[in-house]
C-alpha atoms as a PDB file:
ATOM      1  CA  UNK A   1      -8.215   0.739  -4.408  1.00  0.00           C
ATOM      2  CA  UNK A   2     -10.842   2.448  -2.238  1.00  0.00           C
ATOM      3  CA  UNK A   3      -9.595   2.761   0.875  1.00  0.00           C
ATOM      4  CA  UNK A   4     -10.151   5.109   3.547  1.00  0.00           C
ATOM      5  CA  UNK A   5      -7.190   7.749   2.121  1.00  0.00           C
ATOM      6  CA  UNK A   6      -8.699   6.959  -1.259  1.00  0.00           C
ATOM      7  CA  UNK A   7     -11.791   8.069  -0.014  1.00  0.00           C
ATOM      8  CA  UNK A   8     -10.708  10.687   1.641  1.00  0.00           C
ATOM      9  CA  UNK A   9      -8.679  12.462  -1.388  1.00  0.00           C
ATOM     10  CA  UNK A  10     -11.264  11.853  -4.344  1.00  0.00           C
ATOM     11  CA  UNK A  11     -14.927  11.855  -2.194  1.00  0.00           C
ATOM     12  CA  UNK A  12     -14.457  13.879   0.969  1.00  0.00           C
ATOM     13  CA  UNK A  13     -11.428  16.075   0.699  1.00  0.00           C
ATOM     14  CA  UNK A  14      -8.234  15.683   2.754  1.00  0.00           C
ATOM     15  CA  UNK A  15      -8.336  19.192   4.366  1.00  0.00           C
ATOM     16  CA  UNK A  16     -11.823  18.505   5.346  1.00  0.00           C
ATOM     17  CA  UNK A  17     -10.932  15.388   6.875  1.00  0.00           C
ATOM     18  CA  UNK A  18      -7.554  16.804   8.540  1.00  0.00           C
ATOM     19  CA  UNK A  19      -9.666  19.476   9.951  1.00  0.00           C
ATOM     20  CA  UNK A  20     -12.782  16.953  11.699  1.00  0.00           C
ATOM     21  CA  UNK A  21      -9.439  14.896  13.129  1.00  0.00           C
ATOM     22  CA  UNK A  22      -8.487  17.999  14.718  1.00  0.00           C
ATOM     23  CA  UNK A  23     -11.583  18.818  16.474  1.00  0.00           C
ATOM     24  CA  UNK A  24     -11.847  15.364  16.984  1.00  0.00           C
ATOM     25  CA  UNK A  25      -8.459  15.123  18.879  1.00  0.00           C
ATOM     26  CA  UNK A  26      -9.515  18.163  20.931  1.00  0.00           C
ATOM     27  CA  UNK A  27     -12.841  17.299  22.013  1.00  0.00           C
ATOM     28  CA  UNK A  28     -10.655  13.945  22.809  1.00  0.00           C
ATOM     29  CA  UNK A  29      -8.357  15.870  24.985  1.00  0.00           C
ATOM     30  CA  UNK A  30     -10.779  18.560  26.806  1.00  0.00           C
ATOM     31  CA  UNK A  31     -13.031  15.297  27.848  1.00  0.00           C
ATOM     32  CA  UNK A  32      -9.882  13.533  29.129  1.00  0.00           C
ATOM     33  CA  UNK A  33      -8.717  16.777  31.130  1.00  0.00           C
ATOM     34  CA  UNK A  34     -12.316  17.698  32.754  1.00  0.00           C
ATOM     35  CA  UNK A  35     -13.245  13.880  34.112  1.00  0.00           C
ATOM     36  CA  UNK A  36     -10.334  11.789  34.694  1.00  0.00           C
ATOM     37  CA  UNK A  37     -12.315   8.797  34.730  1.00  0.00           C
ATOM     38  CA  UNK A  38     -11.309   9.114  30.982  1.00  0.00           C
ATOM     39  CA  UNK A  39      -8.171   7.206  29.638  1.00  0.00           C
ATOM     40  CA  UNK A  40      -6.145  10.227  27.325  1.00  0.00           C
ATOM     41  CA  UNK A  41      -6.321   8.788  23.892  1.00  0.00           C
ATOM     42  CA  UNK A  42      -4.188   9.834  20.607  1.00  0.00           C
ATOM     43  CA  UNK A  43      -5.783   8.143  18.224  1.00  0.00           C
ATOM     44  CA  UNK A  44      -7.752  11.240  16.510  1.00  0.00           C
ATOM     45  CA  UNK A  45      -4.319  12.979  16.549  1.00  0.00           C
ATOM     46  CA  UNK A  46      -3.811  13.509  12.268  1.00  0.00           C
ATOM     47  CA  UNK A  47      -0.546  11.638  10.846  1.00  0.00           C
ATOM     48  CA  UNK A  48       2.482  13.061   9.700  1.00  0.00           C
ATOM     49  CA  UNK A  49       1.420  12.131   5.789  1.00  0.00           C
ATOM     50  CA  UNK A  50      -1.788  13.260   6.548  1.00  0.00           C
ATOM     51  CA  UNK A  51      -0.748  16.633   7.080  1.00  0.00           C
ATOM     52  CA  UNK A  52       1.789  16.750   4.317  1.00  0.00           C
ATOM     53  CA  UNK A  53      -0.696  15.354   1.790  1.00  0.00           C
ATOM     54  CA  UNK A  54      -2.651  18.434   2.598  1.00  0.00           C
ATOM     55  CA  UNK A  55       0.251  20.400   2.700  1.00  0.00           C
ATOM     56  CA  UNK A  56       1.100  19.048  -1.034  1.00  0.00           C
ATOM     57  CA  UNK A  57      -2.595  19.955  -2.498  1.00  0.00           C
ATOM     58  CA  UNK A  58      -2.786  23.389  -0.894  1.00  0.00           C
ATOM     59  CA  UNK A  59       0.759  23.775  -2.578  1.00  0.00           C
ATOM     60  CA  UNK A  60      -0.163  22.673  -6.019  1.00  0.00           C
ATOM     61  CA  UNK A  61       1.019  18.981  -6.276  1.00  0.00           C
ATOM     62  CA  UNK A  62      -1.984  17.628  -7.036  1.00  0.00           C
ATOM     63  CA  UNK A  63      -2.422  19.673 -10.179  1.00  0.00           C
ATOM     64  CA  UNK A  64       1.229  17.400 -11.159  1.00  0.00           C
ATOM     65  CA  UNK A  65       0.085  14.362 -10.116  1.00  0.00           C
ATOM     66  CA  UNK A  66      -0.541  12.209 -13.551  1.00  0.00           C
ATOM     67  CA  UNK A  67      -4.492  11.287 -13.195  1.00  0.00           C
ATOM     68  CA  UNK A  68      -5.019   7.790 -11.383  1.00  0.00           C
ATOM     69  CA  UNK A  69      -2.172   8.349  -9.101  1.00  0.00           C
ATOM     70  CA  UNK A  70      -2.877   9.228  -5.408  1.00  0.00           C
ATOM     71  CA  UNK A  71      -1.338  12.242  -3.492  1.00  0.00           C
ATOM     72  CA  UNK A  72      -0.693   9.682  -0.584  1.00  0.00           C
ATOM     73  CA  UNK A  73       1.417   7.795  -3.372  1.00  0.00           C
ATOM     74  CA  UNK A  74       3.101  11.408  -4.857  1.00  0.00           C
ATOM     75  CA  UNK A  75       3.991  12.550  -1.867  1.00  0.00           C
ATOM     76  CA  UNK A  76       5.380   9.203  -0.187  1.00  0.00           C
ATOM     77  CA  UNK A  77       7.506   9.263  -3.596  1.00  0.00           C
ATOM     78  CA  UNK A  78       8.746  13.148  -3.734  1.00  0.00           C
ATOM     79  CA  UNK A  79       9.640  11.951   0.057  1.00  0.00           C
ATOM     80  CA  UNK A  80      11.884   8.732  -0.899  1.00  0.00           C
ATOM     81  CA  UNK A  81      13.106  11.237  -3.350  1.00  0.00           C
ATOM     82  CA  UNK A  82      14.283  14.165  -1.280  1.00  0.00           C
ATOM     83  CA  UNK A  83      15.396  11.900   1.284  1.00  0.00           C
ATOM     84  CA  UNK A  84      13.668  11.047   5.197  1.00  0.00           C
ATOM     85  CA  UNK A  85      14.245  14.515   6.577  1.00  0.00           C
ATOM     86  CA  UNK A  86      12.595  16.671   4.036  1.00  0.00           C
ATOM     87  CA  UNK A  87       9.366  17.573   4.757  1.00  0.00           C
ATOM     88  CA  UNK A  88       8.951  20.929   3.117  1.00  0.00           C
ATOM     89  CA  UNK A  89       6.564  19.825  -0.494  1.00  0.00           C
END
């Protein structure tokens, strides 16, 4: 345990670090637009889980979540549970 989502949910906050990737991805993108010398890069772009993690904790989940259990791990578990396609937490 410790690693960078770990991090992310207990030191940092996951909206906080959604929200950096974002401006991240479009400083990313404007530099790649205005000088082509620039290769377009995706790699600041946030995940899928990332976003529904963040999703799950604005909607309460985290509040559920017994204590020493991850969000990450909650949510890739309500997801298993509800099937691929659902999204909605």
């Amino acid at each position: 345990k410790g690693g960078p989502m770990f991090w992310a949910e207990n030191y940092v906050g996951l909206p906080v670090v959604l929200e950096k990737l974002k401006v991240y991805a479009a400083q990313a993108k404007e530099r790649f637009t205005n000088n082509k010398a620039y290769l377009p890069v995706d790699y600041f772009e946030p995940s899928k889980l990332l976003i529904e993690c963040v999703q799950a904790e604005k909607a309460g989940m985290k509040k559920k979540v017994p204590v020493g259990v991850p969000l990450v791990d909650a949510v890739l578990a309500f997801k298993k549970k509800q099937g691929k396609g659902a999204s909605k937490l």
